[in-house]
PDB file of N, CA and C in Angstrom:
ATOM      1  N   UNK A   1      -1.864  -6.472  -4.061  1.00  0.00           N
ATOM      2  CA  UNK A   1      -2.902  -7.245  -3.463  1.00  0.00           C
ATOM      3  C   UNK A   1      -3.488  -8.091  -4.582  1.00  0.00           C
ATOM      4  N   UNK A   2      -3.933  -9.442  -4.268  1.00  0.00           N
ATOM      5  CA  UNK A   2      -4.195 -10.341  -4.994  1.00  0.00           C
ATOM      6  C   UNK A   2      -5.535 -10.928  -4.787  1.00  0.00           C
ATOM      7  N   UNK A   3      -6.276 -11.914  -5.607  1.00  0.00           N
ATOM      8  CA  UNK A   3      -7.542 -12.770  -5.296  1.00  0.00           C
ATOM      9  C   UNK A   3      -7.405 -13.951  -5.849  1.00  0.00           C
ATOM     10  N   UNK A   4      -7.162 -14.969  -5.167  1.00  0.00           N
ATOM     11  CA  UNK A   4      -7.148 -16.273  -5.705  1.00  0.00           C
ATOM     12  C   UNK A   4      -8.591 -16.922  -5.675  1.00  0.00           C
ATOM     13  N   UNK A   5      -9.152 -17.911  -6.312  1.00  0.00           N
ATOM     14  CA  UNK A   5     -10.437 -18.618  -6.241  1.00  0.00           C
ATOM     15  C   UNK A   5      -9.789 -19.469  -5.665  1.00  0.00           C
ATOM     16  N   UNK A   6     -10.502 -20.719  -4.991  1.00  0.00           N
ATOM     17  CA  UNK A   6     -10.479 -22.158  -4.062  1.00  0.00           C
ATOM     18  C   UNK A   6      -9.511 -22.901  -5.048  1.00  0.00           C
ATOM     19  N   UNK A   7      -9.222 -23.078  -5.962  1.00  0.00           N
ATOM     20  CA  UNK A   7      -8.224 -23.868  -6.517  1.00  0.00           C
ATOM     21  C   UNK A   7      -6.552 -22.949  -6.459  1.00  0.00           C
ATOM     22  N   UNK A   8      -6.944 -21.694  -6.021  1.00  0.00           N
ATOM     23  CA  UNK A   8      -5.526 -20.790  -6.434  1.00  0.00           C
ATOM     24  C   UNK A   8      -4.985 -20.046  -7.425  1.00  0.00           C
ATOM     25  N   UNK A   9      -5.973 -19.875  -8.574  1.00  0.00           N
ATOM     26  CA  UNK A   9      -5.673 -19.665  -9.891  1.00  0.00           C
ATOM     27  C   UNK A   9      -6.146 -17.996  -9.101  1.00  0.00           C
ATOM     28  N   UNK A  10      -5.109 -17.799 -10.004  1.00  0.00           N
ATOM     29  CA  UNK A  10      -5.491 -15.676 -10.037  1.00  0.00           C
ATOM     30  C   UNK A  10      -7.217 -14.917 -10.524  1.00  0.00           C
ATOM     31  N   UNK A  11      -7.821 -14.700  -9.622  1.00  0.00           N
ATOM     32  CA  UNK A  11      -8.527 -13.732 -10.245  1.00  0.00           C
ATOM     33  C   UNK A  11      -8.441 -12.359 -10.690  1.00  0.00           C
ATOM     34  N   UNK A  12      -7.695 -11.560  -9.801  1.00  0.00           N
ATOM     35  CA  UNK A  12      -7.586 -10.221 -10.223  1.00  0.00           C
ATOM     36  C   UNK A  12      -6.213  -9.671  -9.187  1.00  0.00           C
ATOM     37  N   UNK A  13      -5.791  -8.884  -9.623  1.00  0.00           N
ATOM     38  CA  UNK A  13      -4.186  -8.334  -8.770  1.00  0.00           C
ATOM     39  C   UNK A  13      -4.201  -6.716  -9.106  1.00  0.00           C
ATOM     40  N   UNK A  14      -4.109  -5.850  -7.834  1.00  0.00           N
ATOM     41  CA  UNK A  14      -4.124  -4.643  -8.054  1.00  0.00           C
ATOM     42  C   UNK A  14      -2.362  -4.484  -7.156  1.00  0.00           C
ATOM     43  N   UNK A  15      -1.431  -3.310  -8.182  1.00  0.00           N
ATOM     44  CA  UNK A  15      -0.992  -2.368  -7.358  1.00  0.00           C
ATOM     45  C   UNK A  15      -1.026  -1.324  -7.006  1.00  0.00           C
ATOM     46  N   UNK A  16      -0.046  -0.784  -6.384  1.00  0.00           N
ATOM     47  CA  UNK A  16      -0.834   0.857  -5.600  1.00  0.00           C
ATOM     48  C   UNK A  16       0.353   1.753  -5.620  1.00  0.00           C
ATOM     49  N   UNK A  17       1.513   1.306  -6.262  1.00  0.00           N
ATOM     50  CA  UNK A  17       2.557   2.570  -5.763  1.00  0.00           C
ATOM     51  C   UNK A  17       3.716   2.875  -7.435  1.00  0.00           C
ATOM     52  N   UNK A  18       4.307   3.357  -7.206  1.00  0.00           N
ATOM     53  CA  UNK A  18       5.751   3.603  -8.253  1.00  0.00           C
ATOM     54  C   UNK A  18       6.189   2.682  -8.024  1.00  0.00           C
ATOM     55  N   UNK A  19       7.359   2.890  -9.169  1.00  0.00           N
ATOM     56  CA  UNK A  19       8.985   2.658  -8.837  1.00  0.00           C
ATOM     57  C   UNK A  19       9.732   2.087  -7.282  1.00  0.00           C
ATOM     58  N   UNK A  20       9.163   2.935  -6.536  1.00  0.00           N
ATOM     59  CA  UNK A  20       9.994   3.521  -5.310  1.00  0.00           C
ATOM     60  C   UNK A  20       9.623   2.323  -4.572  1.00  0.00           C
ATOM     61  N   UNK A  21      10.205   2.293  -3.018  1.00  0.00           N
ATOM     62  CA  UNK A  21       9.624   1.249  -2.060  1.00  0.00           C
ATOM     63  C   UNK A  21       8.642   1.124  -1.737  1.00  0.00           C
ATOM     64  N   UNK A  22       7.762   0.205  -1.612  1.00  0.00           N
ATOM     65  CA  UNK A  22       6.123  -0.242  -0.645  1.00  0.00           C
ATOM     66  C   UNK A  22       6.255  -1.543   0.006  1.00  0.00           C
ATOM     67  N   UNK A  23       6.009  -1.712   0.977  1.00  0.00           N
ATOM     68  CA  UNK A  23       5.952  -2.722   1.656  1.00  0.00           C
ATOM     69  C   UNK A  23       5.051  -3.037   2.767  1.00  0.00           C
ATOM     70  N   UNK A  24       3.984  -4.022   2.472  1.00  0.00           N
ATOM     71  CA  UNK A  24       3.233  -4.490   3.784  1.00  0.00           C
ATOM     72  C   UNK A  24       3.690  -4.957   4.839  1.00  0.00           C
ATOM     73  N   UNK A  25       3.184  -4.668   5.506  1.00  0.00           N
ATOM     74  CA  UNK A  25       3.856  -5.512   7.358  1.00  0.00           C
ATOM     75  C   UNK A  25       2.963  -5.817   7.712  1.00  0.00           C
ATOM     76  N   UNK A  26       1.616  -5.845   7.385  1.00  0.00           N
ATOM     77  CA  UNK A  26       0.478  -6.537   8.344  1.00  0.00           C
ATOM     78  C   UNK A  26      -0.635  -6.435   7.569  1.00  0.00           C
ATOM     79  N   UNK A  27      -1.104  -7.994   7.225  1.00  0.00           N
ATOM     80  CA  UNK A  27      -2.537  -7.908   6.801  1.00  0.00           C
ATOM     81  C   UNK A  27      -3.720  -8.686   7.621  1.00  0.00           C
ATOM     82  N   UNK A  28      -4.848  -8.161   8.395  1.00  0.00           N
ATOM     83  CA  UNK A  28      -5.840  -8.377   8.730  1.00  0.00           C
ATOM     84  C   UNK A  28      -7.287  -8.823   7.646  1.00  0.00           C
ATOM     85  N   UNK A  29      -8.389  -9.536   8.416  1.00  0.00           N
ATOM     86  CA  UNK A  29      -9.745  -9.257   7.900  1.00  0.00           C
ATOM     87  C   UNK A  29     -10.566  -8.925   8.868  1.00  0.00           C
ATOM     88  N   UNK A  30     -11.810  -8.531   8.575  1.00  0.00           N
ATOM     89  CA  UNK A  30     -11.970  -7.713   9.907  1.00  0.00           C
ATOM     90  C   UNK A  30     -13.224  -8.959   9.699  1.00  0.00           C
ATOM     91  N   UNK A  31     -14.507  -9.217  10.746  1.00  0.00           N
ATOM     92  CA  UNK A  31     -15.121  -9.687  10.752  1.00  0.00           C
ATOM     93  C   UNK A  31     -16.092  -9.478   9.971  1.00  0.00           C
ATOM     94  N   UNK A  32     -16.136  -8.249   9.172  1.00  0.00           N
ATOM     95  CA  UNK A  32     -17.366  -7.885   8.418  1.00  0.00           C
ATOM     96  C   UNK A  32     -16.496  -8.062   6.782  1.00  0.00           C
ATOM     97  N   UNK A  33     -15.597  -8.970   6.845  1.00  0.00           N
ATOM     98  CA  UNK A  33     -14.760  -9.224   5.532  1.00  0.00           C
ATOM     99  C   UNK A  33     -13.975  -8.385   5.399  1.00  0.00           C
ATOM    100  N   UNK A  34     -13.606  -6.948   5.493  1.00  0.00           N
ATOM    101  CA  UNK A  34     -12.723  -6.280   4.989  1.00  0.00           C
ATOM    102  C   UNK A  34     -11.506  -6.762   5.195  1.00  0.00           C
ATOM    103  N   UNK A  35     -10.850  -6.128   4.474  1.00  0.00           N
ATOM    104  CA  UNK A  35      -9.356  -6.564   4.152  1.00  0.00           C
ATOM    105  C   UNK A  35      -8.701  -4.921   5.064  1.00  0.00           C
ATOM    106  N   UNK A  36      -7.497  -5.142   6.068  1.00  0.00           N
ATOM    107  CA  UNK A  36      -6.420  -3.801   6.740  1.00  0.00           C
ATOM    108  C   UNK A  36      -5.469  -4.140   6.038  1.00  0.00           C
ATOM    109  N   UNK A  37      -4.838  -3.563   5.781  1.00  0.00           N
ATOM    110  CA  UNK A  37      -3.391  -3.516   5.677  1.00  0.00           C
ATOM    111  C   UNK A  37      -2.534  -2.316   6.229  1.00  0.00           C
ATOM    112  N   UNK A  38      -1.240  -2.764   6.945  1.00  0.00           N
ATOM    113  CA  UNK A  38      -0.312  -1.266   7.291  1.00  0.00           C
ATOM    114  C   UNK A  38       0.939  -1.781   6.446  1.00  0.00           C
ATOM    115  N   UNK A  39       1.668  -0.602   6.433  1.00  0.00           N
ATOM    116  CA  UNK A  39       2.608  -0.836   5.875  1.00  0.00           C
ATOM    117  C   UNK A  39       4.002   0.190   5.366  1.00  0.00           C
ATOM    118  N   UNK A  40       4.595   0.264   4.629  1.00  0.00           N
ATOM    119  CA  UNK A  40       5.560   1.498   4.199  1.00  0.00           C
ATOM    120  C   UNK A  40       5.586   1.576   3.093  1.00  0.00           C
ATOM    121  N   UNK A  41       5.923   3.250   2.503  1.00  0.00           N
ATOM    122  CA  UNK A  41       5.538   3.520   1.300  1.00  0.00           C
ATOM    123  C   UNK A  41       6.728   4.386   1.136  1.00  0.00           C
ATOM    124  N   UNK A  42       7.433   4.789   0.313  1.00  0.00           N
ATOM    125  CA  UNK A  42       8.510   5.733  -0.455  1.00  0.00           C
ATOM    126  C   UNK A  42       8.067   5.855  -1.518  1.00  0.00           C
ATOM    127  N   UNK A  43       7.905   7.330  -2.537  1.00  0.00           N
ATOM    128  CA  UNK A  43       7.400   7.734  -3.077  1.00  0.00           C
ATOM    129  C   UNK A  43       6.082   7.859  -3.608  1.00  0.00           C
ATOM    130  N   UNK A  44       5.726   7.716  -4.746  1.00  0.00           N
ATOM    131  CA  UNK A  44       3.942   7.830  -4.729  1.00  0.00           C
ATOM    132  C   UNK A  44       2.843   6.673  -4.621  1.00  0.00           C
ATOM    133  N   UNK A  45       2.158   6.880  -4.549  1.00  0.00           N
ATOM    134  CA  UNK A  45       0.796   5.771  -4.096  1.00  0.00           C
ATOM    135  C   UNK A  45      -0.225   5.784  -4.039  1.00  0.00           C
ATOM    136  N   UNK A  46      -0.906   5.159  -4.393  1.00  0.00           N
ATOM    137  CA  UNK A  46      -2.134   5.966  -4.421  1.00  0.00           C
ATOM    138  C   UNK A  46      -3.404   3.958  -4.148  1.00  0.00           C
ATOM    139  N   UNK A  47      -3.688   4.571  -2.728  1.00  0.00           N
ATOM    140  CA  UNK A  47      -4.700   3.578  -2.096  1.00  0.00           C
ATOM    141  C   UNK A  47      -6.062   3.554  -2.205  1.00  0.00           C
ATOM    142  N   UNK A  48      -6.570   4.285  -3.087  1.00  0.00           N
ATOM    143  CA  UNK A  48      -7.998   4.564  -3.479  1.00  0.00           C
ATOM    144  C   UNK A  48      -8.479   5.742  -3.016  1.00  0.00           C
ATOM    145  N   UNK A  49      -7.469   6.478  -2.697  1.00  0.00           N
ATOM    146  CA  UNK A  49      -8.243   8.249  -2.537  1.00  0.00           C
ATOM    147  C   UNK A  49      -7.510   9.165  -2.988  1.00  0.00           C
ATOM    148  N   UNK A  50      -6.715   8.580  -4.406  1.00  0.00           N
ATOM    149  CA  UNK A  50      -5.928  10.036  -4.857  1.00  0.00           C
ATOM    150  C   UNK A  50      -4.336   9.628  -4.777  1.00  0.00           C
ATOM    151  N   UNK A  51      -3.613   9.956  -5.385  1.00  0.00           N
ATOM    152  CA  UNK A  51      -2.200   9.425  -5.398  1.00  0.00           C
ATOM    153  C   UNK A  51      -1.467  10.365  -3.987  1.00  0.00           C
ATOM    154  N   UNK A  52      -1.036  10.066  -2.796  1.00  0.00           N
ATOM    155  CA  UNK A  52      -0.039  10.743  -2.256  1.00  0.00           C
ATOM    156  C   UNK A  52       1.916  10.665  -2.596  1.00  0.00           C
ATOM    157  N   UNK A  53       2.596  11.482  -1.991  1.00  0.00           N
ATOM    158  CA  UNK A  53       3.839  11.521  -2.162  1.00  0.00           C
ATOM    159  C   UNK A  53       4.712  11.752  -0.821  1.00  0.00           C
ATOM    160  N   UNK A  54       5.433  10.925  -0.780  1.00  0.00           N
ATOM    161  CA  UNK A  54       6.260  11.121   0.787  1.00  0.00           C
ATOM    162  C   UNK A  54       7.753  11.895   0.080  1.00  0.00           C
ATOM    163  N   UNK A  55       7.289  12.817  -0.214  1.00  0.00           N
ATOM    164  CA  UNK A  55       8.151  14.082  -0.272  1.00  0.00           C
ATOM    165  C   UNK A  55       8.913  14.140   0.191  1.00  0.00           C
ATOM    166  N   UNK A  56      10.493  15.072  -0.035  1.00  0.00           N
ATOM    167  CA  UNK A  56      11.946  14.733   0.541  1.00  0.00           C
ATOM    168  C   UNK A  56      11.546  15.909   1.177  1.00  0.00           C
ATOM    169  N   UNK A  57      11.781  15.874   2.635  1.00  0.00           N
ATOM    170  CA  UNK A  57      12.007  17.176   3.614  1.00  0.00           C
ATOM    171  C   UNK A  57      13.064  17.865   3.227  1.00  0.00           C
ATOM    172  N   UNK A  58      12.674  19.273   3.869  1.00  0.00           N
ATOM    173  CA  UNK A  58      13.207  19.968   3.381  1.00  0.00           C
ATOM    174  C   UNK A  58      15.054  20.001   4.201  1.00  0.00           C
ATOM    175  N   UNK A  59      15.183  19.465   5.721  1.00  0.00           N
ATOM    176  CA  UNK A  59      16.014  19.078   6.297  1.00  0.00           C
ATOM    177  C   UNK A  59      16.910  18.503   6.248  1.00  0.00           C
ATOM    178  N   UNK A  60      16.560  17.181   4.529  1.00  0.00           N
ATOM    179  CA  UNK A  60      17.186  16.058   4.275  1.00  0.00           C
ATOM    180  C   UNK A  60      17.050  16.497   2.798  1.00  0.00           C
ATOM    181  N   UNK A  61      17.843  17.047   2.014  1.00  0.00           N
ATOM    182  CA  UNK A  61      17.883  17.010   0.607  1.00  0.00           C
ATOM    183  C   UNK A  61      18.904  15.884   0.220  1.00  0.00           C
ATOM    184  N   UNK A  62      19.568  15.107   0.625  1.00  0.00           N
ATOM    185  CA  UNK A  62      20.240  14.099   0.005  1.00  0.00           C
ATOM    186  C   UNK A  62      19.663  13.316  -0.136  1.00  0.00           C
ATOM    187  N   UNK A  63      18.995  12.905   0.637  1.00  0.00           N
ATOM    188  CA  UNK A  63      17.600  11.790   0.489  1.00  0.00           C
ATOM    189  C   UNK A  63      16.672  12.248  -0.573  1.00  0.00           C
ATOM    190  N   UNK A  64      16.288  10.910  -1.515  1.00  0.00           N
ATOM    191  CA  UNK A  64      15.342  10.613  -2.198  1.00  0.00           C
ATOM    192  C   UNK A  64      14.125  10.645  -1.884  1.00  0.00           C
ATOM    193  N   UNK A  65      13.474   9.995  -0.767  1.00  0.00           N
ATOM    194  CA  UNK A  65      12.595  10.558  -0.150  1.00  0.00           C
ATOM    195  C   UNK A  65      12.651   9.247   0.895  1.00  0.00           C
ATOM    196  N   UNK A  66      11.276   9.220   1.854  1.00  0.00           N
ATOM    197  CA  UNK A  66      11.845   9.165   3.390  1.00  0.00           C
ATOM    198  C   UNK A  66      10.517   8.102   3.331  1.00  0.00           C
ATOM    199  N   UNK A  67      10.349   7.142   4.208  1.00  0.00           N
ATOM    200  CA  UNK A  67       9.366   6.369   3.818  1.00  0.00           C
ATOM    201  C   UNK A  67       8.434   6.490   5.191  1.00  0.00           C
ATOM    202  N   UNK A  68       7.161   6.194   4.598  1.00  0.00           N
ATOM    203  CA  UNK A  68       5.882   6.763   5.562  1.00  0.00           C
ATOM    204  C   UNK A  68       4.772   5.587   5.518  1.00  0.00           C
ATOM    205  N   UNK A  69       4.539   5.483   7.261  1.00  0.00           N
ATOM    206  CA  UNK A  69       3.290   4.554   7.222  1.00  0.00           C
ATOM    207  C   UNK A  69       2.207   4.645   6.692  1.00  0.00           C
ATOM    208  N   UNK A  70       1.336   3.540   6.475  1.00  0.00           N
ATOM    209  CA  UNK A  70      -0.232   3.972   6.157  1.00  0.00           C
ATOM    210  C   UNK A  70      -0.988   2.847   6.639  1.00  0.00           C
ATOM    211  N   UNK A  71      -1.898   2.766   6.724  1.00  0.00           N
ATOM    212  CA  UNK A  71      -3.027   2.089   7.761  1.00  0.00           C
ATOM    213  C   UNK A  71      -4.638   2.154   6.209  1.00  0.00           C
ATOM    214  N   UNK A  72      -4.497   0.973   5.614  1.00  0.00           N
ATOM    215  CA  UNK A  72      -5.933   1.391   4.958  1.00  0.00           C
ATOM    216  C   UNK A  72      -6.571   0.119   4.763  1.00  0.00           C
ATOM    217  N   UNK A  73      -7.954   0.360   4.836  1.00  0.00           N
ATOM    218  CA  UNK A  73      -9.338  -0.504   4.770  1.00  0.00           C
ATOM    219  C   UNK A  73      -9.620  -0.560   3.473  1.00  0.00           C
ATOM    220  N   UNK A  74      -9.951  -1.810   2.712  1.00  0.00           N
ATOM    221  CA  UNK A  74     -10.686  -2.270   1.602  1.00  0.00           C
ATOM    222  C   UNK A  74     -11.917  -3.092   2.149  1.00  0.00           C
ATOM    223  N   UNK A  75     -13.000  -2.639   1.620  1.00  0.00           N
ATOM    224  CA  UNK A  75     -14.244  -3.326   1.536  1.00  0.00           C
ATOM    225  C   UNK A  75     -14.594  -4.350   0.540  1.00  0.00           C
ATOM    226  N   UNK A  76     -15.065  -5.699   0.749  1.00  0.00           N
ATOM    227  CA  UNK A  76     -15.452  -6.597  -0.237  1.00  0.00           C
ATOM    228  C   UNK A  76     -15.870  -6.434  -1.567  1.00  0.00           C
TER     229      UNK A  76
END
């Protein structure tokens, strides 16, 4: 996630995951400014409450690990 000023120049750029896959599929603002995003995640990540891990089931050990939605709100 990124912040451009009115000309486009970078203000600040955060990421949120490993190595592994992440990918947004949908970004919203909500009317009170916040920023949604959903999206997919494979391996760790961490969205502002602690790093999670989409862990290889125990069903699927050939797999690296298995990729998992998430749904999260940033405030201004």
């Amino acid at each position: 996630m990124l912040k451009l000023d009115p000309g486009g120049d970078l203000l600040w750029a955060k990421s949120f995951g490993d190595d592994k896959a992440q990918s947004t599929t949908s970004i919203a603002m909500t009317d009170g400014g916040d920023i949604a995003l959903t999206g997919d995640v494979s391996g760790r990540v961490d969205l502002g409450t602690g790093t999670t891990d989409s862990a290889r089931p125990l069903t699927q050990p050939e797999e690296d690990s298995l990729l998992h939605g998430f749904l999260v709100k940033f405030a201004p």
